[in-house]
N, C-alpha and C. Protein backbone atom coordinates (compact mmCIF):
# COMPACT_ATOMS: atom_id res chain seq x y z
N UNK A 1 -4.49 -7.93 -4.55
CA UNK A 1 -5.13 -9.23 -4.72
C UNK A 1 -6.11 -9.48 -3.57
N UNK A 2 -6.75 -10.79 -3.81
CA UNK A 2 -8.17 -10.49 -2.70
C UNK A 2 -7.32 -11.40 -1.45
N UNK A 3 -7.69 -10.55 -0.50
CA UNK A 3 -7.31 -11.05 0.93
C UNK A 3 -5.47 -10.39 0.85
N UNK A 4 -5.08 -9.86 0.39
CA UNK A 4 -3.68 -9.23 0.66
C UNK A 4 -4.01 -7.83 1.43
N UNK A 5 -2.73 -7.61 2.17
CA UNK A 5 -2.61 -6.44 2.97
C UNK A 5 -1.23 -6.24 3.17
N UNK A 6 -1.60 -5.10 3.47
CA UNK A 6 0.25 -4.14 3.47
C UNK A 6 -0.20 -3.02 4.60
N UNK A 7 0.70 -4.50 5.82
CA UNK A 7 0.90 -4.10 7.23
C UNK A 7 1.18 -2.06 7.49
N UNK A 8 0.49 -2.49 9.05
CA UNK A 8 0.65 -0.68 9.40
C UNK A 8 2.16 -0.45 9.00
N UNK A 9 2.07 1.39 8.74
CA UNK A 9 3.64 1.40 7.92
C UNK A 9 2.97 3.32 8.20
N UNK A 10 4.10 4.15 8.32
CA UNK A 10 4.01 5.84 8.34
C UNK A 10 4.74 5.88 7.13
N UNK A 11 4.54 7.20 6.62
CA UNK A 11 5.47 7.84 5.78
C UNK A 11 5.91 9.23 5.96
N UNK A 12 7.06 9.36 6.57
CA UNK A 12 6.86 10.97 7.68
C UNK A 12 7.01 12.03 6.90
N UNK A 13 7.30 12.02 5.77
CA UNK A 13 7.51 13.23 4.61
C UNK A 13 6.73 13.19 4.27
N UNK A 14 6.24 12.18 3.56
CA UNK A 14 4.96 11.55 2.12
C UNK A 14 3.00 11.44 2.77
N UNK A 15 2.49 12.63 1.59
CA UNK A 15 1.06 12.22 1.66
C UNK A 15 0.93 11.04 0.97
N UNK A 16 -0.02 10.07 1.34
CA UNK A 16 0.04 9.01 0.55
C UNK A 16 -1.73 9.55 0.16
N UNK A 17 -2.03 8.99 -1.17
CA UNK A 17 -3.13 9.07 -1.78
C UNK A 17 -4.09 7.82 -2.81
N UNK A 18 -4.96 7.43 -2.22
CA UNK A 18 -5.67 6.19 -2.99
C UNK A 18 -6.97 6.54 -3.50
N UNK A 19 -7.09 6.07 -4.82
CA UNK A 19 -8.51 6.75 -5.60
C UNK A 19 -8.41 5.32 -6.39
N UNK A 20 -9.71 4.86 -5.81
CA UNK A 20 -10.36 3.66 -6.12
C UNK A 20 -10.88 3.70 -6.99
N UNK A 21 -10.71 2.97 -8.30
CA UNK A 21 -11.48 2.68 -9.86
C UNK A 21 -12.12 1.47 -9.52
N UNK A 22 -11.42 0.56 -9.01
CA UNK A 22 -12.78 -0.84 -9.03
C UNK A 22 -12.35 -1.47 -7.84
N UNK A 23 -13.49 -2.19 -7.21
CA UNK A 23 -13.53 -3.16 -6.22
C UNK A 23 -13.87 -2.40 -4.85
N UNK A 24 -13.41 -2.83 -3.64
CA UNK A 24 -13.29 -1.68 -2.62
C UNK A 24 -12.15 -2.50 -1.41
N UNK A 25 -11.50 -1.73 -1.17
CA UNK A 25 -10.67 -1.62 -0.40
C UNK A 25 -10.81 -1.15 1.22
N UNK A 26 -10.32 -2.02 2.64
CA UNK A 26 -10.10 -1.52 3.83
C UNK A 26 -8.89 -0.86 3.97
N UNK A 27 -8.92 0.05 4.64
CA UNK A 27 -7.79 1.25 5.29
C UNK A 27 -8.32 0.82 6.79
N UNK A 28 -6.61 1.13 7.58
CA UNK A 28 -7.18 1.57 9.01
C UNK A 28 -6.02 3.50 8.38
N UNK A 29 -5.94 4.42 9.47
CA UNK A 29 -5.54 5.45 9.73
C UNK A 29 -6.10 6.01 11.05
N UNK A 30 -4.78 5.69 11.49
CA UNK A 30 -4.48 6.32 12.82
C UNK A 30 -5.42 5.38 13.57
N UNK A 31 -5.88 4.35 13.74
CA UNK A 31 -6.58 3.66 14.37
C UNK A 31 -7.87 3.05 13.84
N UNK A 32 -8.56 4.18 13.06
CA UNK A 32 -9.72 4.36 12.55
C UNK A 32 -9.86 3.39 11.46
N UNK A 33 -11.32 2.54 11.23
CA UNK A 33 -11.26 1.52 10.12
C UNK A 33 -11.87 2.61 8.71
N UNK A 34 -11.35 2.71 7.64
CA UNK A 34 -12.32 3.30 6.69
C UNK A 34 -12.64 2.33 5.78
N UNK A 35 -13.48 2.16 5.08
CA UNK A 35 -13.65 1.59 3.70
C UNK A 35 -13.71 2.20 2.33
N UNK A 36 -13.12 2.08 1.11
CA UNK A 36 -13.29 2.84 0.09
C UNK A 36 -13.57 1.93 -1.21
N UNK A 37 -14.51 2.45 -2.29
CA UNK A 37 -14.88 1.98 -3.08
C UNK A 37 -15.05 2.51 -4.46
N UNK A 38 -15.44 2.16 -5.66
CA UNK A 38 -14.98 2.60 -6.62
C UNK A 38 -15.81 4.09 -6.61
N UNK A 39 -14.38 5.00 -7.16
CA UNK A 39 -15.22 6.43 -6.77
C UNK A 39 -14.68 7.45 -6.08
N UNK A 40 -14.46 6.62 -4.56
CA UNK A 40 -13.49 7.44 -3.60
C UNK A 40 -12.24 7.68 -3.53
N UNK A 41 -11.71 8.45 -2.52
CA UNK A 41 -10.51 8.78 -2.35
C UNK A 41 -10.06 8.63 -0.62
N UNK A 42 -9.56 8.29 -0.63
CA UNK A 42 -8.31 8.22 1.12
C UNK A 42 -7.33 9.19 0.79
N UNK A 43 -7.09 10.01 1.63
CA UNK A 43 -6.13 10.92 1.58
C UNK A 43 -5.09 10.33 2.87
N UNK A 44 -4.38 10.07 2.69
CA UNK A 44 -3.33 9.75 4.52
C UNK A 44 -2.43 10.72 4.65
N UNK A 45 -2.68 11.98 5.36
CA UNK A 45 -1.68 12.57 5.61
C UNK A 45 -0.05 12.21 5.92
N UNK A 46 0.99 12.78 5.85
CA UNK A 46 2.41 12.27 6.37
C UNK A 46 2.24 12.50 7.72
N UNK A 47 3.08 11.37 8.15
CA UNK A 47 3.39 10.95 9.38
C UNK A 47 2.20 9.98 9.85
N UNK A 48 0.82 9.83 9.22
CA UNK A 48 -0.14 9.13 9.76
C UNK A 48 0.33 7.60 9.59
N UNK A 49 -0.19 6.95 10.69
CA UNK A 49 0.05 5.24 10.77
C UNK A 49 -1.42 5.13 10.19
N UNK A 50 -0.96 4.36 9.01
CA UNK A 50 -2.05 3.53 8.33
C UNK A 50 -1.91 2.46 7.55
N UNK A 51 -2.94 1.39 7.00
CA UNK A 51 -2.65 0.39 6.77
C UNK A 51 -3.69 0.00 5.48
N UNK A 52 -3.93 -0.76 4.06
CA UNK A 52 -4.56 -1.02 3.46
C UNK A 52 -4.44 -2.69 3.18
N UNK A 53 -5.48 -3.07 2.78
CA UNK A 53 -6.49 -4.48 2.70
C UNK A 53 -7.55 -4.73 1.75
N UNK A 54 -7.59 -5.76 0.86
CA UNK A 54 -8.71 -5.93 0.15
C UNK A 54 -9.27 -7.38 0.60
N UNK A 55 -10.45 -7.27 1.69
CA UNK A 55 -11.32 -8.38 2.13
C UNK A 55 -11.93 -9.17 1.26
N UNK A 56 -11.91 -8.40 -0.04
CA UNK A 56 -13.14 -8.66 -0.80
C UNK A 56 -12.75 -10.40 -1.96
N UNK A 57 -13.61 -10.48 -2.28
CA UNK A 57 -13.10 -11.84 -3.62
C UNK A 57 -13.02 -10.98 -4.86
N UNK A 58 -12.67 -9.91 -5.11
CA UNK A 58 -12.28 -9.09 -6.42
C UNK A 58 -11.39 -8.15 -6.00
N UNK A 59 -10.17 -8.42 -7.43
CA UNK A 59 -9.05 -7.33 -7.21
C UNK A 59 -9.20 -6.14 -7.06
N UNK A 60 -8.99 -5.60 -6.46
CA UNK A 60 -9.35 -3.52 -6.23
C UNK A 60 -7.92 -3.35 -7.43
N UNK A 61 -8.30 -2.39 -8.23
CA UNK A 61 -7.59 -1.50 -8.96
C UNK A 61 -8.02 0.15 -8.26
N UNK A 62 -6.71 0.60 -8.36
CA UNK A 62 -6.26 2.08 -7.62
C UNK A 62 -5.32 2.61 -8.21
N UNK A 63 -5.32 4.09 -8.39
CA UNK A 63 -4.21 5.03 -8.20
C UNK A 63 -3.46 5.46 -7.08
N UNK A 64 -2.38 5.20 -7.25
CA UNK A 64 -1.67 5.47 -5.56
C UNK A 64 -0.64 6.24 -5.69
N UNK A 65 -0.62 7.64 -4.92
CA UNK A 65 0.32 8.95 -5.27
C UNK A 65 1.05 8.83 -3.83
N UNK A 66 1.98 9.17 -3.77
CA UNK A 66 2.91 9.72 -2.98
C UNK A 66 3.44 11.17 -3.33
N UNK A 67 2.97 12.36 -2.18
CA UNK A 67 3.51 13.39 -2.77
C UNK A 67 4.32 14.28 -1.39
N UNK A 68 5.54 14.91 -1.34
CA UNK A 68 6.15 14.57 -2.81
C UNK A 68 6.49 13.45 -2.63
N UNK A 69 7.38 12.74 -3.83
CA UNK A 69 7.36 11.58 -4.81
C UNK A 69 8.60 11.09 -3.94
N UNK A 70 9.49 12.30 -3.26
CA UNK A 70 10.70 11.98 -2.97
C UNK A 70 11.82 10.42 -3.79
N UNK A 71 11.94 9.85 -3.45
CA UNK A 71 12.69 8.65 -3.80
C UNK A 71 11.91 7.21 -4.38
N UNK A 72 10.42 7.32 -3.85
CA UNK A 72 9.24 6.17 -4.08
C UNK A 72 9.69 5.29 -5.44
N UNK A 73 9.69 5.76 -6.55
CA UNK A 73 10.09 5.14 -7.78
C UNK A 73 11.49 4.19 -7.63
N UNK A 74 12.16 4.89 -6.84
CA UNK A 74 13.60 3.64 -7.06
C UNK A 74 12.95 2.45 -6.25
N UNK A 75 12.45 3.01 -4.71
CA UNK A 75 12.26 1.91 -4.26
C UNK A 75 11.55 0.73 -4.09
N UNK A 76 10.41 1.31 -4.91
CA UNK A 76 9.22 0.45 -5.75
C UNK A 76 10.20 -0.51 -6.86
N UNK A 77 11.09 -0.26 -7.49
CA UNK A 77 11.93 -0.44 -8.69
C UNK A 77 12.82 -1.42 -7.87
N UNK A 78 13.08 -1.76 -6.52
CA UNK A 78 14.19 -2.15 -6.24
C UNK A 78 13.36 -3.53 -5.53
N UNK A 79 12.01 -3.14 -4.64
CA UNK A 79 11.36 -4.17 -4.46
C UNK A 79 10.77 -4.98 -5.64
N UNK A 80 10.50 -4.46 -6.33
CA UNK A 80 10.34 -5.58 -7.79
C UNK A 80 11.36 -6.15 -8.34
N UNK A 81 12.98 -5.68 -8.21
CA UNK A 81 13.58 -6.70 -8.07
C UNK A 81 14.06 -7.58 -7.49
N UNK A 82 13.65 -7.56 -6.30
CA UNK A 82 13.84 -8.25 -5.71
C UNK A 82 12.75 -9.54 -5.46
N UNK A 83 12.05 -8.87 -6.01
CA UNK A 83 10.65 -10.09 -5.96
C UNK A 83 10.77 -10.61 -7.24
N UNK A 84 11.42 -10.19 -8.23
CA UNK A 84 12.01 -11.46 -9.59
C UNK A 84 12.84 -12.19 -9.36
N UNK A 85 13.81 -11.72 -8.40
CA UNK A 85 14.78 -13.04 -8.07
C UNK A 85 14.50 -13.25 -6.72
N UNK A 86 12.64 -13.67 -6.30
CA UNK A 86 12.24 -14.73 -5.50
C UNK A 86 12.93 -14.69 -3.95
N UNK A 87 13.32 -13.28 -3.85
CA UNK A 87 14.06 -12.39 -3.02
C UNK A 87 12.79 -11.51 -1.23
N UNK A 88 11.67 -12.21 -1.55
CA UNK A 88 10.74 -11.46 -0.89
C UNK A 88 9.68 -12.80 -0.15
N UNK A 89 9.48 -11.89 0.30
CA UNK A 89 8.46 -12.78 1.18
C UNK A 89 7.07 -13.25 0.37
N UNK A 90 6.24 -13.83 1.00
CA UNK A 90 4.95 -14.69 0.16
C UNK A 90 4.10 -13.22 -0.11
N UNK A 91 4.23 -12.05 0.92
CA UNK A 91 3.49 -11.07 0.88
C UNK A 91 4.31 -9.76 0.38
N UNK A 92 5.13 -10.52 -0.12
CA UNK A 92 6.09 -9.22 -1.00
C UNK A 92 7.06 -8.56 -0.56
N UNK A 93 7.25 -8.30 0.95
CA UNK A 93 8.46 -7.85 1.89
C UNK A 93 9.57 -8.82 1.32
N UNK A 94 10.71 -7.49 1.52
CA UNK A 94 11.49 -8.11 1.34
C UNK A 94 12.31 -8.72 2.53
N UNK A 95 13.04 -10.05 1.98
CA UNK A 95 13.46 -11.55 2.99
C UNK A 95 14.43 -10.10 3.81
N UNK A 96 14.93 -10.91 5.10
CA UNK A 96 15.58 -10.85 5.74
C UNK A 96 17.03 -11.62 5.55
N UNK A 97 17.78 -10.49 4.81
CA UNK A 97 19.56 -11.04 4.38
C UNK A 97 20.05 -11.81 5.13
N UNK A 98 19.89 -11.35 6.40
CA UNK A 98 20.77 -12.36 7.79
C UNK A 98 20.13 -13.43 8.18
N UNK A 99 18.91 -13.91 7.64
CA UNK A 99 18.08 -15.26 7.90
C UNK A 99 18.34 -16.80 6.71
């Protein structure tokens, strides 16, 4: 969505992979700002600290791979439920149990 972001975060097994169909999207990696737009690709190696952002006033639509895939599907599956039962933060993290 426009103006959402999903704070710096590694994935020490997982390449992560983004191929932009519409809008354009900010990345940082490893420090570095990139920008990508409909067309391109970000590759984030594993273990890289990186971070994605859409500045823009239009939704970016993307393909987003994790390879390997390791476990990604449950836990994508588990944060969406938890964001149906209103279980997550305004930016989608999930709440803190002990708060």
């Amino acid at each position: 969505m426009p103006g959402g972001v999903i704070t710096e975060h590694v994935h020490p097994r997982q390449e992560e992979r983004f191929i932009i169909t519409s809008g354009e999207a900010r990345f940082t990696l490893d420090g570095e700002e990139l920008t990508a737009r409909a067309g391109e690709t970000i590759v984030v190696p594993a273990g890289a600290r990186h971070s994605e952002g859409n500045p823009g006033p239009a939704e970016i639509q993307a393909v987003v791979e994790l390879r390997p895939a390791l476990r990604s599907k449950e836990f994508h599956e588990a944060v969406a439920g938890l964001a149906a039962d209103g279980k997550t933060t305004p930016r989608g993290a999930p709440r803190n149990p002990l708060s």
